[in-house]
Every structure is written in structure tokens, then in C-alpha cells.
PDB file of N, CA and C in Angstrom:
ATOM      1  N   UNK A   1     -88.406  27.581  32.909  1.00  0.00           N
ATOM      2  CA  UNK A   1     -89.455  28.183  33.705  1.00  0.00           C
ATOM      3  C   UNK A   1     -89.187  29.674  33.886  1.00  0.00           C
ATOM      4  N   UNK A   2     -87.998  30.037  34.255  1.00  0.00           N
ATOM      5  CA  UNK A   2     -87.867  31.016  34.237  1.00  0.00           C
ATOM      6  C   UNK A   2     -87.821  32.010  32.886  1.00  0.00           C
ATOM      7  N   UNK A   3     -87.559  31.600  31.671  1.00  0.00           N
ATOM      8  CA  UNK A   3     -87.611  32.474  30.289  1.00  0.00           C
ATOM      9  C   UNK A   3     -88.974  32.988  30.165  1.00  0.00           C
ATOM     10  N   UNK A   4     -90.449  31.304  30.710  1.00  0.00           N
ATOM     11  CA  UNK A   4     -91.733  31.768  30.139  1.00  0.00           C
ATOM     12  C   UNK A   4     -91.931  32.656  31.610  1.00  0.00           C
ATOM     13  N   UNK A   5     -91.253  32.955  32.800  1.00  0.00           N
ATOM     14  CA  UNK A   5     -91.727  33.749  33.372  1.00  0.00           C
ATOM     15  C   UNK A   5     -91.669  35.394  32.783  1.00  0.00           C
ATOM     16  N   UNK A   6     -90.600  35.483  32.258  1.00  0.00           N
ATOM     17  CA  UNK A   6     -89.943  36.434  31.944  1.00  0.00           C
ATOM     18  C   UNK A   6     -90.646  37.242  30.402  1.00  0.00           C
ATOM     19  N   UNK A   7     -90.940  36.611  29.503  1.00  0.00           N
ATOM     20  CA  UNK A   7     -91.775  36.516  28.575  1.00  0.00           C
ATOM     21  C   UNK A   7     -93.551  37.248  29.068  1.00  0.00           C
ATOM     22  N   UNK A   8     -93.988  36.456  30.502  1.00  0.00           N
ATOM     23  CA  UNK A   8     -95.214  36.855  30.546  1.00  0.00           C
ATOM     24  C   UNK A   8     -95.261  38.155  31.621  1.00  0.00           C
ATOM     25  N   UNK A   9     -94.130  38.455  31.821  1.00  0.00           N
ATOM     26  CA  UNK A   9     -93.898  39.659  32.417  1.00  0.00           C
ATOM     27  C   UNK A   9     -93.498  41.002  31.706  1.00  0.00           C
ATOM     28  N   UNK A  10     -93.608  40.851  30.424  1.00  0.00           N
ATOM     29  CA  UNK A  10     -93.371  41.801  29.375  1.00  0.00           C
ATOM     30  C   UNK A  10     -94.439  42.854  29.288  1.00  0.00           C
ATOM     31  N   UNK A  11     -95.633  42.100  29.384  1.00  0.00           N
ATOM     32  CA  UNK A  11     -96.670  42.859  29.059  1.00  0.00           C
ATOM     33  C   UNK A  11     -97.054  43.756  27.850  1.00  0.00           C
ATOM     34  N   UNK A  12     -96.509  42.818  26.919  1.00  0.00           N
ATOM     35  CA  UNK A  12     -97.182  43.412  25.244  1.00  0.00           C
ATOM     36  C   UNK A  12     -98.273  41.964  24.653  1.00  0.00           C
ATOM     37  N   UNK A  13     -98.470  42.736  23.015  1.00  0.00           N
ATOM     38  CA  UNK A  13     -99.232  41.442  22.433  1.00  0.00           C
ATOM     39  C   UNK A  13     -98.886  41.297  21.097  1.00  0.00           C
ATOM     40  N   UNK A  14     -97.354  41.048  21.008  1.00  0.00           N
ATOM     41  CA  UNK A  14     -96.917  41.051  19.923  1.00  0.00           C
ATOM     42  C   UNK A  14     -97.421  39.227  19.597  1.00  0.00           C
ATOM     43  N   UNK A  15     -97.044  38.877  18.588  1.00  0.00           N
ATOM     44  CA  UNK A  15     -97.183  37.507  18.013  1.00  0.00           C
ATOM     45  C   UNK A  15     -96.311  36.891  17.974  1.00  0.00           C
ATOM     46  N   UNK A  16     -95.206  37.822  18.331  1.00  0.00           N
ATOM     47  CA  UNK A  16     -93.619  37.268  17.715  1.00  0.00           C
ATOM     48  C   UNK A  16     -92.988  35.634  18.368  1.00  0.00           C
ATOM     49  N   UNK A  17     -93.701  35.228  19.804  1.00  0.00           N
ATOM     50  CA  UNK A  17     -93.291  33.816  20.379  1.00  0.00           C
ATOM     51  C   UNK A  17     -94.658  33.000  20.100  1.00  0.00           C
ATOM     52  N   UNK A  18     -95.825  33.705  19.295  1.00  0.00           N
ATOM     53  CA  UNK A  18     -97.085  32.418  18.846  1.00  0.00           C
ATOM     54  C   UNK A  18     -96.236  31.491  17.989  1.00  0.00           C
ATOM     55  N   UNK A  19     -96.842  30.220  18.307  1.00  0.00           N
ATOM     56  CA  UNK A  19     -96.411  28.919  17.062  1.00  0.00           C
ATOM     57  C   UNK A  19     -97.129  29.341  16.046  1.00  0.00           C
ATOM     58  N   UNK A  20     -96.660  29.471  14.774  1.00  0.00           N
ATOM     59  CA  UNK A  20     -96.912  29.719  13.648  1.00  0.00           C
ATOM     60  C   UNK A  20     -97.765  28.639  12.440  1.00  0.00           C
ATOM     61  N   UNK A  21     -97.909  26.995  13.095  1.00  0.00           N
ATOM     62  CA  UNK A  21     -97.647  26.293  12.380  1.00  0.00           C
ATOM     63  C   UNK A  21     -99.331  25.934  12.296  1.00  0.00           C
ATOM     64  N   UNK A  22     -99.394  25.863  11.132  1.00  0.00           N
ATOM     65  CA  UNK A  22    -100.792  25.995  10.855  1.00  0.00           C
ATOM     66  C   UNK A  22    -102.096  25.044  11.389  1.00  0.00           C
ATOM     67  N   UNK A  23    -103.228  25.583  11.688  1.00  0.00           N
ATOM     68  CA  UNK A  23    -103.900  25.049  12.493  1.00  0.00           C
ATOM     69  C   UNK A  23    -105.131  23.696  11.964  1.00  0.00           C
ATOM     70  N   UNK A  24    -105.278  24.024  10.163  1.00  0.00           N
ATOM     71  CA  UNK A  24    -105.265  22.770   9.362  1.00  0.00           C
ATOM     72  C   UNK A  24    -104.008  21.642   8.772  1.00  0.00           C
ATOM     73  N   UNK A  25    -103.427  21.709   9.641  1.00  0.00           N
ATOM     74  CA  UNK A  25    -102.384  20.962   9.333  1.00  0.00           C
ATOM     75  C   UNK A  25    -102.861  19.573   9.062  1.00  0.00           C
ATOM     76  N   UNK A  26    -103.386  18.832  10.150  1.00  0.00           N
ATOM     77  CA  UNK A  26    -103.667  17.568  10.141  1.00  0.00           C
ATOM     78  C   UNK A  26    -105.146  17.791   9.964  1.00  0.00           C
ATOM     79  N   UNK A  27    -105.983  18.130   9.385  1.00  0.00           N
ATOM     80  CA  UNK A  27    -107.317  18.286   9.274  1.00  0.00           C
ATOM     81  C   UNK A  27    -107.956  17.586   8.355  1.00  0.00           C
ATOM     82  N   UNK A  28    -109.183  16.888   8.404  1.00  0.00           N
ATOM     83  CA  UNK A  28    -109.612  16.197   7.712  1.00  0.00           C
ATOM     84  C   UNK A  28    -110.224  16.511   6.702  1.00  0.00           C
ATOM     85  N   UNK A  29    -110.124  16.007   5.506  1.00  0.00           N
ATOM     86  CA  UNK A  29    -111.091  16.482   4.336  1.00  0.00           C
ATOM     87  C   UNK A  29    -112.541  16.740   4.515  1.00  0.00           C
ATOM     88  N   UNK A  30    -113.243  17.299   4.232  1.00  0.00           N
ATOM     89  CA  UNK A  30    -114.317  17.824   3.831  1.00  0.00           C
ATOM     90  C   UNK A  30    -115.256  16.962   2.856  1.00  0.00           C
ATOM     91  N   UNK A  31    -116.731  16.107   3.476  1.00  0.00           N
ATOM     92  CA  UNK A  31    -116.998  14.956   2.826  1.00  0.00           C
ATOM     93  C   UNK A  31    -118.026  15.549   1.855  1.00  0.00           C
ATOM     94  N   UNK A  32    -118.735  15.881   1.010  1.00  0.00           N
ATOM     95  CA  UNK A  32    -119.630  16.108   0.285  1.00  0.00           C
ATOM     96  C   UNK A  32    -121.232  15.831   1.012  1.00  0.00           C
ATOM     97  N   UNK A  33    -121.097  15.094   1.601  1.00  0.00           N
ATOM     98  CA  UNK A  33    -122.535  14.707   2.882  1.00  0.00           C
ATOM     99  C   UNK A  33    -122.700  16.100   3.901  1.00  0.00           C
ATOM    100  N   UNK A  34    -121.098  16.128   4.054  1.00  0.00           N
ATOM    101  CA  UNK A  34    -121.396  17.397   5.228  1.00  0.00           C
ATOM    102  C   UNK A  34    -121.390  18.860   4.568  1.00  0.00           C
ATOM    103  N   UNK A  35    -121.634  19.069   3.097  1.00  0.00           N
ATOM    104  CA  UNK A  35    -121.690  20.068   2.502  1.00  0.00           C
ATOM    105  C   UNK A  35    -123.060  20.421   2.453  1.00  0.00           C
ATOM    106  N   UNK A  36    -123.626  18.888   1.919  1.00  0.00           N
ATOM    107  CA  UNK A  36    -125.409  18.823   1.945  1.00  0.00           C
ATOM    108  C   UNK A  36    -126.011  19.657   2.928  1.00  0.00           C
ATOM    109  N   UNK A  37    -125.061  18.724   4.539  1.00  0.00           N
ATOM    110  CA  UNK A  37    -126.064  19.032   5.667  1.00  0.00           C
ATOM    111  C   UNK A  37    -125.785  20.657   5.895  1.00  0.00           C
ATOM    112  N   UNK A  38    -124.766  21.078   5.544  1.00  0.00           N
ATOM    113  CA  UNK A  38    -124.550  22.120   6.020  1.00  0.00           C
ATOM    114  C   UNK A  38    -125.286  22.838   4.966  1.00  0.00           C
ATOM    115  N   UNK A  39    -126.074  22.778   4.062  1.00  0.00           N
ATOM    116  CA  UNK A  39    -126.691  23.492   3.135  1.00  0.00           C
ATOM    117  C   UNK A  39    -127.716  23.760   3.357  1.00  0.00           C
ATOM    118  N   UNK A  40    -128.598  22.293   3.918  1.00  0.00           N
ATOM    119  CA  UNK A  40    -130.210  22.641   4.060  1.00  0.00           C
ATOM    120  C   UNK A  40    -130.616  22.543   5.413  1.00  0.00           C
ATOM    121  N   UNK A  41    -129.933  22.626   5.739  1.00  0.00           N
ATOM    122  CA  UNK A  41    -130.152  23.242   7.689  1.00  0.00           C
ATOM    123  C   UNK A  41    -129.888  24.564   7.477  1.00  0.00           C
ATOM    124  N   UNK A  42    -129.215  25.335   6.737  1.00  0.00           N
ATOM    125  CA  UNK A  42    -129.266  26.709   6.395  1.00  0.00           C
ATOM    126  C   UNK A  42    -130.917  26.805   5.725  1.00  0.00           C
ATOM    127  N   UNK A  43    -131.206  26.097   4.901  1.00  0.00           N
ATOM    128  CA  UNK A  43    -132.227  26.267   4.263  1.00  0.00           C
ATOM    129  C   UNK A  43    -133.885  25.967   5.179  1.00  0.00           C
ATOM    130  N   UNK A  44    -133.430  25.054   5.877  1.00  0.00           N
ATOM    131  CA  UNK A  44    -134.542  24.745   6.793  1.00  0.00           C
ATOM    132  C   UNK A  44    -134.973  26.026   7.865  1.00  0.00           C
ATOM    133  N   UNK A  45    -133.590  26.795   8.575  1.00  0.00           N
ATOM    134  CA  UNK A  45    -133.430  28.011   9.261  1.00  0.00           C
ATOM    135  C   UNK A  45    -134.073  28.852   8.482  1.00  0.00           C
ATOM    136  N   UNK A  46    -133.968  29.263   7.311  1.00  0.00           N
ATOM    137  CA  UNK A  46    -134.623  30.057   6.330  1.00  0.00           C
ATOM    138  C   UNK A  46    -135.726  29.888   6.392  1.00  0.00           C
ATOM    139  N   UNK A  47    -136.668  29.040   6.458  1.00  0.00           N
ATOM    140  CA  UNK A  47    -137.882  28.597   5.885  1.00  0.00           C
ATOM    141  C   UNK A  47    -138.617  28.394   7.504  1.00  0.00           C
ATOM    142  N   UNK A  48    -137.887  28.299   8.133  1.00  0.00           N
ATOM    143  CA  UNK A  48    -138.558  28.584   9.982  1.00  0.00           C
ATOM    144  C   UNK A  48    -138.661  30.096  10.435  1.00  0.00           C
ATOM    145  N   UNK A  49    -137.757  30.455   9.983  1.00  0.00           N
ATOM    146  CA  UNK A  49    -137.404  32.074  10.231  1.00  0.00           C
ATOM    147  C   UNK A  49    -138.577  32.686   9.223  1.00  0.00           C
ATOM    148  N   UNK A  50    -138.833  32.590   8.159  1.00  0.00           N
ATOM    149  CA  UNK A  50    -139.945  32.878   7.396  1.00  0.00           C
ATOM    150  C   UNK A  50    -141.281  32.667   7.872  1.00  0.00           C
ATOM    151  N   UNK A  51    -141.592  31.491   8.168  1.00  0.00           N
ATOM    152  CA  UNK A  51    -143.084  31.188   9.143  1.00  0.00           C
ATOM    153  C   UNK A  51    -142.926  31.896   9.967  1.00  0.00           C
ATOM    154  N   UNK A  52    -142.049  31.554  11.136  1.00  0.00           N
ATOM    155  CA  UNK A  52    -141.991  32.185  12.372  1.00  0.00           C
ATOM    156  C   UNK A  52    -141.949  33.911  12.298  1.00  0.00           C
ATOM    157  N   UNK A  53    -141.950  34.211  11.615  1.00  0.00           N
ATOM    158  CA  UNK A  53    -141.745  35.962  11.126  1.00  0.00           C
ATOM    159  C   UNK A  53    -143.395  36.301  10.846  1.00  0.00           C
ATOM    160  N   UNK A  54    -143.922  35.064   9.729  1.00  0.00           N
ATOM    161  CA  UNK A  54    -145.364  35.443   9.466  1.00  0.00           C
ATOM    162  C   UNK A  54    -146.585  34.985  10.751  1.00  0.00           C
ATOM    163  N   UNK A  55    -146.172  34.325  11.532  1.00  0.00           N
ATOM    164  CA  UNK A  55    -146.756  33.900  12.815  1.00  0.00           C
ATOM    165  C   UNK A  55    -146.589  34.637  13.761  1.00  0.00           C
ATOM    166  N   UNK A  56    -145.458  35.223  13.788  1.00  0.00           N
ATOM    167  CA  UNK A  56    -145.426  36.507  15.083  1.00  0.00           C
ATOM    168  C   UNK A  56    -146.711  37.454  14.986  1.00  0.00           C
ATOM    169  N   UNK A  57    -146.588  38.133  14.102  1.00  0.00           N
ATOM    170  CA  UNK A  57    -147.209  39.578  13.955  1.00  0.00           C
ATOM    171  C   UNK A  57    -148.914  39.099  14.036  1.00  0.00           C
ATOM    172  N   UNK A  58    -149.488  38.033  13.572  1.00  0.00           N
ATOM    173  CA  UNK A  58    -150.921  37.591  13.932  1.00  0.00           C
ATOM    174  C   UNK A  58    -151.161  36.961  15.166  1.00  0.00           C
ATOM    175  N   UNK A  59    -150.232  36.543  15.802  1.00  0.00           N
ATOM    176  CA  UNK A  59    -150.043  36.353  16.404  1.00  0.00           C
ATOM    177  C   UNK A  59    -150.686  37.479  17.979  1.00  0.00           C
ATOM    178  N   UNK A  60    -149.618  38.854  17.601  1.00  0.00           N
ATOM    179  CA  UNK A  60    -149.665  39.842  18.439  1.00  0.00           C
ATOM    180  C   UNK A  60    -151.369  40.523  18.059  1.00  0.00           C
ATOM    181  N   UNK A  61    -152.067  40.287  17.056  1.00  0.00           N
ATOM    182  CA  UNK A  61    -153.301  40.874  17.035  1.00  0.00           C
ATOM    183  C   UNK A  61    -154.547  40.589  17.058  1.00  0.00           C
ATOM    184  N   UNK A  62    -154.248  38.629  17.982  1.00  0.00           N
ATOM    185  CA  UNK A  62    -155.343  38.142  18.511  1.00  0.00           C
ATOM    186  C   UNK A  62    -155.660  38.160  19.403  1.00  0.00           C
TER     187      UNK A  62
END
């Protein structure tokens, strides 16, 4: 208790006491389904953002 007091009384922001150990360590593979979804929900955003862009502006001049 007393070292991590001593430590947070330093007052820098070095990295030098971060755990190093990587944060995909135990991480799960990556399924091909969630590549899909993550593809055309980009694509769907695209294609809303497009209407919604051409619907604004007639929008403002009725």
C-alpha cells in the first residue's frame, strides 16, 4: 500500500509501471457474419446519409 502510494505521488506519465501484456490476448476470433454486418450497416449509413442529405435541402424550400 504504501509503494502504490508512493508511485501516485510522483506525479509524471511515464508508462514505465503500465502492464504491458497485451490487450488481445484472450480475444476471440473474428466470425465472417460479423464482417458482413459490419459492412452493410456501413453501407445502409451511406445510403441514409445520401437520402437524408437530398431531403434536407427541399425540405428547407417548402
Amino acid at each position: 500500500m504504501a509503494e502504490e502510494t508512493k508511485k501516485q505521488d510522483t506525479g509524471t506519465l511515464s508508462g514505465g509501471d503500465m502492464d504491458t501484456s497485451s490487450v488481445l490476448e484472450n480475444a476471440e476470433e473474428w466470425e465472417p457474419i460479423e464482417t458482413k454486418l459490419v459492412v452493410w450497416s456501413l453501407v445502409a449509413a451511406g445510403f441514409f446519409l445520401i437520402i437524408g442529405l437530398m431531403l434536407a435541402p427541399s425540405s428547407i424550400f417548402h
